[in-house]
N, C-alpha and C. Protein backbone atom coordinates (compact mmCIF):
# COMPACT_ATOMS: atom_id res chain seq x y z
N UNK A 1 102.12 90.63 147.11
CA UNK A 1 103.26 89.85 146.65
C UNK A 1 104.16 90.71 145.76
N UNK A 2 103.44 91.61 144.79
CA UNK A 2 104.26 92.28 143.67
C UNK A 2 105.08 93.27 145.09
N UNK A 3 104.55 93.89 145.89
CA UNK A 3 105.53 94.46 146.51
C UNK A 3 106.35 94.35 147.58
N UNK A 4 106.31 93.27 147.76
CA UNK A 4 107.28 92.24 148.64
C UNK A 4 108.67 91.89 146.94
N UNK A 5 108.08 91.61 145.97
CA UNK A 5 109.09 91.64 145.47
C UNK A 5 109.73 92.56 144.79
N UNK A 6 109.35 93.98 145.30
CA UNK A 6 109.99 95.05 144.40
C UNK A 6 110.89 95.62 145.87
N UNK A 7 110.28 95.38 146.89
CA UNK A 7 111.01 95.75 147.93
C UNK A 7 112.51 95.05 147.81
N UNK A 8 112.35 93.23 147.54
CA UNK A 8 113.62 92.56 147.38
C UNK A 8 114.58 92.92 146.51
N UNK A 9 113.94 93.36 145.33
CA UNK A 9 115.03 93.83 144.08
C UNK A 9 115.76 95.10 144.39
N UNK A 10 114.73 95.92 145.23
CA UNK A 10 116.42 96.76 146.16
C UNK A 10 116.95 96.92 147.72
N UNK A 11 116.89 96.09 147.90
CA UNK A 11 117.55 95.48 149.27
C UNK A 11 117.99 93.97 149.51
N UNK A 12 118.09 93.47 148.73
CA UNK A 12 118.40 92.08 148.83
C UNK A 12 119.21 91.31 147.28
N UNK A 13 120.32 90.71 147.54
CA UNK A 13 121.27 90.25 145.83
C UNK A 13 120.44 89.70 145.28
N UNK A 14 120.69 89.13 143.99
CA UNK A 14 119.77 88.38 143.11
C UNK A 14 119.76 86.29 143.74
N UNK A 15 120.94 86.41 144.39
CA UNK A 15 120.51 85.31 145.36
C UNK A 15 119.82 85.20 146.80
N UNK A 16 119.32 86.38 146.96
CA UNK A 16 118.52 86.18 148.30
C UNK A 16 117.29 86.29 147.67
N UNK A 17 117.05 86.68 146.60
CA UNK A 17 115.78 86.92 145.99
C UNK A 17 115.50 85.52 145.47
N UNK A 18 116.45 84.96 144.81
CA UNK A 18 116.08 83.35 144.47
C UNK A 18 115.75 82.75 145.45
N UNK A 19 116.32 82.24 146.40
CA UNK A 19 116.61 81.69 147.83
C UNK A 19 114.80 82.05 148.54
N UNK A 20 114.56 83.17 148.10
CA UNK A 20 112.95 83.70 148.88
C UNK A 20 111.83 82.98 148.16
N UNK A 21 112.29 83.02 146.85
CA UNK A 21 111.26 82.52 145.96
C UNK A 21 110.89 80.73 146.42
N UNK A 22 112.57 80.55 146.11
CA UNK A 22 112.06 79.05 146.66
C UNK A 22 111.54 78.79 147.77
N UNK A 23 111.79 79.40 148.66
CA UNK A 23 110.86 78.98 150.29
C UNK A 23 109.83 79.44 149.82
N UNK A 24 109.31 80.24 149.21
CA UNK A 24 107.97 80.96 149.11
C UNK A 24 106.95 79.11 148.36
N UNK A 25 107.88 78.91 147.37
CA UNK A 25 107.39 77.50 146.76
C UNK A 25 107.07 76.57 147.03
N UNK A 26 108.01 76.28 148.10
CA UNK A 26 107.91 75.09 149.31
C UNK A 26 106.49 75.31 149.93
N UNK A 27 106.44 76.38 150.47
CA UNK A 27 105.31 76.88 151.45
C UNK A 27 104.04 76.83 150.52
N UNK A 28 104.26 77.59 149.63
CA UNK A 28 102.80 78.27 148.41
C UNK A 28 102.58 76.03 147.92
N UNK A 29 103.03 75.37 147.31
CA UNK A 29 102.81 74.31 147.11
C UNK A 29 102.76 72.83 147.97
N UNK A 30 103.45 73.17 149.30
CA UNK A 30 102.99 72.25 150.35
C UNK A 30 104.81 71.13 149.72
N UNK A 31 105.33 71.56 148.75
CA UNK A 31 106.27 70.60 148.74
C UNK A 31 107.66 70.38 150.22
N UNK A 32 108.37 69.32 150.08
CA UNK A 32 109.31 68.89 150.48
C UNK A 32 110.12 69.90 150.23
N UNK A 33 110.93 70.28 151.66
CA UNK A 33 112.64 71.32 150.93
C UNK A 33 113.80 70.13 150.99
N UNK A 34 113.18 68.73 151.47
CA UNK A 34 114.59 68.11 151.39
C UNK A 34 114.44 67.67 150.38
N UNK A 35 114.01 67.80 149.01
CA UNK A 35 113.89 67.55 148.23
C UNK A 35 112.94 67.75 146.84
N UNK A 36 112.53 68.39 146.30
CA UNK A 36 111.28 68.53 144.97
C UNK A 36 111.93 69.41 143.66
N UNK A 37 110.99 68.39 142.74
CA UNK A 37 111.40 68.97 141.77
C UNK A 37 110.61 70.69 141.54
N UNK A 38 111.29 71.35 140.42
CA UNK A 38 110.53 72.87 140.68
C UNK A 38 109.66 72.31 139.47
N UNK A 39 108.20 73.21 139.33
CA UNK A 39 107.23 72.87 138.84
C UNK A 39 107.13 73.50 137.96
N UNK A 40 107.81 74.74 138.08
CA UNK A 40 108.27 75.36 136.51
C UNK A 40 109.05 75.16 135.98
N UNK A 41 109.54 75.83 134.49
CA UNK A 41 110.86 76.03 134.19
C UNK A 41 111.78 76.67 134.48
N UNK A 42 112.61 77.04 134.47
CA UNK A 42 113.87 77.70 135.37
C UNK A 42 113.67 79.22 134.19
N UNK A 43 113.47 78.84 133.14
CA UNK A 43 113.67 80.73 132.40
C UNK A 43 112.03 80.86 132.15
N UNK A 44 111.39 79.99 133.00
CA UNK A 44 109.60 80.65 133.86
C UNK A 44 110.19 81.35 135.14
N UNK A 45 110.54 80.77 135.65
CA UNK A 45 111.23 81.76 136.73
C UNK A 45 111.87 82.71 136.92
N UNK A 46 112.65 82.83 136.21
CA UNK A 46 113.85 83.63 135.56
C UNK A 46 112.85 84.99 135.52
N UNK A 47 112.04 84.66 134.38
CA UNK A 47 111.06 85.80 134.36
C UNK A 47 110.52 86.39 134.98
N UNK A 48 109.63 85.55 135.59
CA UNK A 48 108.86 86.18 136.99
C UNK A 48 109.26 86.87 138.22
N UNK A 49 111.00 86.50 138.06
CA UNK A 49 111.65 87.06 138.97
C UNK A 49 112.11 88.60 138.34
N UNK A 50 112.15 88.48 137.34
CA UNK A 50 112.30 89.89 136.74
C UNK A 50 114.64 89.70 136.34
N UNK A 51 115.20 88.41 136.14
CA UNK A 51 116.27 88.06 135.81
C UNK A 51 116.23 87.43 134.35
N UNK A 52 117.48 87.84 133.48
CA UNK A 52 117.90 86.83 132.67
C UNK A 52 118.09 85.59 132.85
N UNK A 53 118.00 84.50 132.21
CA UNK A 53 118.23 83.17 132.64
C UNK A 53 119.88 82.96 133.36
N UNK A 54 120.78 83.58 132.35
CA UNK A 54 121.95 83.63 133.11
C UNK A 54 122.21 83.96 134.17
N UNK A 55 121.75 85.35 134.71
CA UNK A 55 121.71 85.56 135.81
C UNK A 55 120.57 84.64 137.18
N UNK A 56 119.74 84.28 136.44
CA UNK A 56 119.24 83.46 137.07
C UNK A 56 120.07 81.88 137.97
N UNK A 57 120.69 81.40 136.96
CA UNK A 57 121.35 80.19 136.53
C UNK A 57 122.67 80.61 137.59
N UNK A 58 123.25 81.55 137.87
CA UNK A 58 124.22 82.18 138.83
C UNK A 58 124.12 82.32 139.79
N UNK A 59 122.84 82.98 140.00
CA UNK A 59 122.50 82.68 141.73
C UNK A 59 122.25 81.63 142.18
N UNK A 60 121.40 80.68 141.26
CA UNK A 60 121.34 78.90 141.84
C UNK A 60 122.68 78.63 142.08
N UNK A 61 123.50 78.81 141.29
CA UNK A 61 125.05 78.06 141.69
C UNK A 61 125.20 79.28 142.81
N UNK A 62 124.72 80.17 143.39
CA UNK A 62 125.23 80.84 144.42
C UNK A 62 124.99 80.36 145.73
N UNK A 63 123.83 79.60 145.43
CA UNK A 63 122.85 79.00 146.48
C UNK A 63 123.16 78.11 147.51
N UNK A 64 124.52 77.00 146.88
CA UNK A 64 125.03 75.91 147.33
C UNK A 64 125.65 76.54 148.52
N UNK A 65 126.01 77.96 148.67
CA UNK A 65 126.84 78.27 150.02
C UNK A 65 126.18 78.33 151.07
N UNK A 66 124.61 78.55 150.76
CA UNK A 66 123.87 78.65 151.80
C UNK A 66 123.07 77.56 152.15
N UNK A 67 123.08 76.28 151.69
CA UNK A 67 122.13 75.63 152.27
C UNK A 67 121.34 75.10 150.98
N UNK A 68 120.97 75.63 149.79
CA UNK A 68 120.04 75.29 148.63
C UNK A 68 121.32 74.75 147.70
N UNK A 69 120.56 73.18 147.14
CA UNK A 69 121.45 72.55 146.05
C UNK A 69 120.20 72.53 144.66
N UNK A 70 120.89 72.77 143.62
CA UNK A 70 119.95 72.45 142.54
C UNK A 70 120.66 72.24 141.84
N UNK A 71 120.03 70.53 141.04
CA UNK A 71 121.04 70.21 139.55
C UNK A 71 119.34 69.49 138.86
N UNK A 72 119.85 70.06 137.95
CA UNK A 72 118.63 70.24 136.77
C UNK A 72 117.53 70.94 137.57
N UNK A 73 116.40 70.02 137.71
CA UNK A 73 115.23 70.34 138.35
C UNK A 73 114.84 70.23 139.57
N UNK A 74 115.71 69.62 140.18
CA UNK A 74 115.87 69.37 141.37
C UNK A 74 116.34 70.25 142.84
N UNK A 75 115.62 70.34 143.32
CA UNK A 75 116.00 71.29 144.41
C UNK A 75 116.09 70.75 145.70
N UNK A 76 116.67 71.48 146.97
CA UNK A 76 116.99 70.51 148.27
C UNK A 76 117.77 71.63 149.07
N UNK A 77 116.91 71.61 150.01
CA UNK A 77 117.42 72.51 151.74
C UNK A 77 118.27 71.51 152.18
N UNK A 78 119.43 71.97 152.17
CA UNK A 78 119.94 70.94 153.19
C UNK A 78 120.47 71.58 154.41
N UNK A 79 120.03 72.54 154.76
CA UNK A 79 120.06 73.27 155.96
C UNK A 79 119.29 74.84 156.21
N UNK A 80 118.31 74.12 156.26
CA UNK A 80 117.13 75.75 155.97
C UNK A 80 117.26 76.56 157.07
N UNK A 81 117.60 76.26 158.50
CA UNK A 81 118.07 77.65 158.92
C UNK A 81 118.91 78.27 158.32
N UNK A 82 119.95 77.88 157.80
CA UNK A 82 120.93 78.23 156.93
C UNK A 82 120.19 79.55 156.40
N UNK A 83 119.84 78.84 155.71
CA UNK A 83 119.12 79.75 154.22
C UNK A 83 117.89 80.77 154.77
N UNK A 84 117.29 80.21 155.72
CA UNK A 84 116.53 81.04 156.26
C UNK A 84 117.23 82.91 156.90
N UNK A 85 118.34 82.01 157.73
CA UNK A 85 119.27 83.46 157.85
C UNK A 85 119.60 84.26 156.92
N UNK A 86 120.10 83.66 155.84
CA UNK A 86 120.53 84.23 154.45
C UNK A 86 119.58 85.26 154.01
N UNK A 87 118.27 84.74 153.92
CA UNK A 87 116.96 85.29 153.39
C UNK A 87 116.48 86.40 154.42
N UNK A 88 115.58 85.65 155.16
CA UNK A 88 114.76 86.42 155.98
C UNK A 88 115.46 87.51 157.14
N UNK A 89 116.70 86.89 157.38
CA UNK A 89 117.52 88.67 157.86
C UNK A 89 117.72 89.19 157.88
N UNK A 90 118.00 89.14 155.89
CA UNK A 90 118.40 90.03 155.51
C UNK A 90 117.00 91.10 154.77
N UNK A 91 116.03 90.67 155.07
CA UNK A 91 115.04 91.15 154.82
C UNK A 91 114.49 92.16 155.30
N UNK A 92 113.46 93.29 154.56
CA UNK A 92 113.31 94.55 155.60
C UNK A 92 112.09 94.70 155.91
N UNK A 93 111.39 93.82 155.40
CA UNK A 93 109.62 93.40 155.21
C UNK A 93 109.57 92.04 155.85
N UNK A 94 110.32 91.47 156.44
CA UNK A 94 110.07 90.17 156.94
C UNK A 94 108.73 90.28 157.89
N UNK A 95 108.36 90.96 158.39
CA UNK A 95 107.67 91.45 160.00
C UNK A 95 106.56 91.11 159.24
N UNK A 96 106.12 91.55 158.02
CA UNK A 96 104.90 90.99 156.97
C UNK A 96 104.87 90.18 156.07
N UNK A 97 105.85 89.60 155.87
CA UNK A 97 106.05 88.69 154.62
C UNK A 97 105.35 87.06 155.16
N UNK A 98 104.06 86.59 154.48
CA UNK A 98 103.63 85.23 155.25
C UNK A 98 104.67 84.23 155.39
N UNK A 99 105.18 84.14 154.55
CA UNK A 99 106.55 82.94 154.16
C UNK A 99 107.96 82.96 156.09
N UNK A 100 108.23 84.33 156.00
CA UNK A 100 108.98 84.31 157.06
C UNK A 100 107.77 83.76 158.44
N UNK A 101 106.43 84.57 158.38
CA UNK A 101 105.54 84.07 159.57
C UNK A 101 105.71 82.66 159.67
N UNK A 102 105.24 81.78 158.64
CA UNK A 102 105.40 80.64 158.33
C UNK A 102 106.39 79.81 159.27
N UNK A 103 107.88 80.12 158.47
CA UNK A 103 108.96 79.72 158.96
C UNK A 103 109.61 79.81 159.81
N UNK A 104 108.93 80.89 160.68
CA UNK A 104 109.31 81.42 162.10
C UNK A 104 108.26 80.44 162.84
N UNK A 105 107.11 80.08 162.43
CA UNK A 105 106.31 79.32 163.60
C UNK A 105 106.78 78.36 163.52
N UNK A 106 107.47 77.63 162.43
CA UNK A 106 107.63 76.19 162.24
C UNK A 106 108.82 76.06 162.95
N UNK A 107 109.88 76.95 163.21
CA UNK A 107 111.01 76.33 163.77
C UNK A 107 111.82 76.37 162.83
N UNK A 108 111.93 77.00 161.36
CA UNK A 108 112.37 76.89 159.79
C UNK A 108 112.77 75.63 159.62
């Protein structure tokens, strides 16, 4: 996982890296993408992603172009191929990443 996400931090914006995390969440916790709240805090995330909260907080509002809405805690695919393209195409490790396997068997 740590190097799936060091691969993202240089090949992919700080919104495709958000955008990964959350599918990774969906998948890793079995939740809903048309809808769930996130189970952390947003500057828990922030962190783990290796972002300031601000910058964090920027790519969520970046998100809405692709398909991901979030207001407060709330999160929602509203078109996960969408976002799937966004993400996983632009990806250079997809071929191993479980999350894309995942979302490629399911039909995203």
């Amino acid at each position: 996982m740590v190097r799936v996400e060091l691969e993202h931090k240089s090949t992919m914006s700080t919104a495709q890296q958000v955008a990964c995390f959350l599918q990774r969440l969906c998948l890793l916790h079995q939740l809903d993408p048309k809808g769930f709240k996130l189970p952390y805090p947003k500057n828990l995330i922030a962190s783990r992603l290796g972002m300031k909260p601000e910058t964090f907080s920027r790519a969520l509002a970046d998100l809405k172009h692709h398909g991901i809405h979030v207001k407060n805690m709330q999160v929602s695919f509203s078109n996960p191929a969408e976002t799937y393209d966004f993400v996983c195409e632009h990806c250079s490790i997809s071929d191993e990443c479980p999350t894309h396997k995942s979302l490629s068997n399911s039909g995203k």
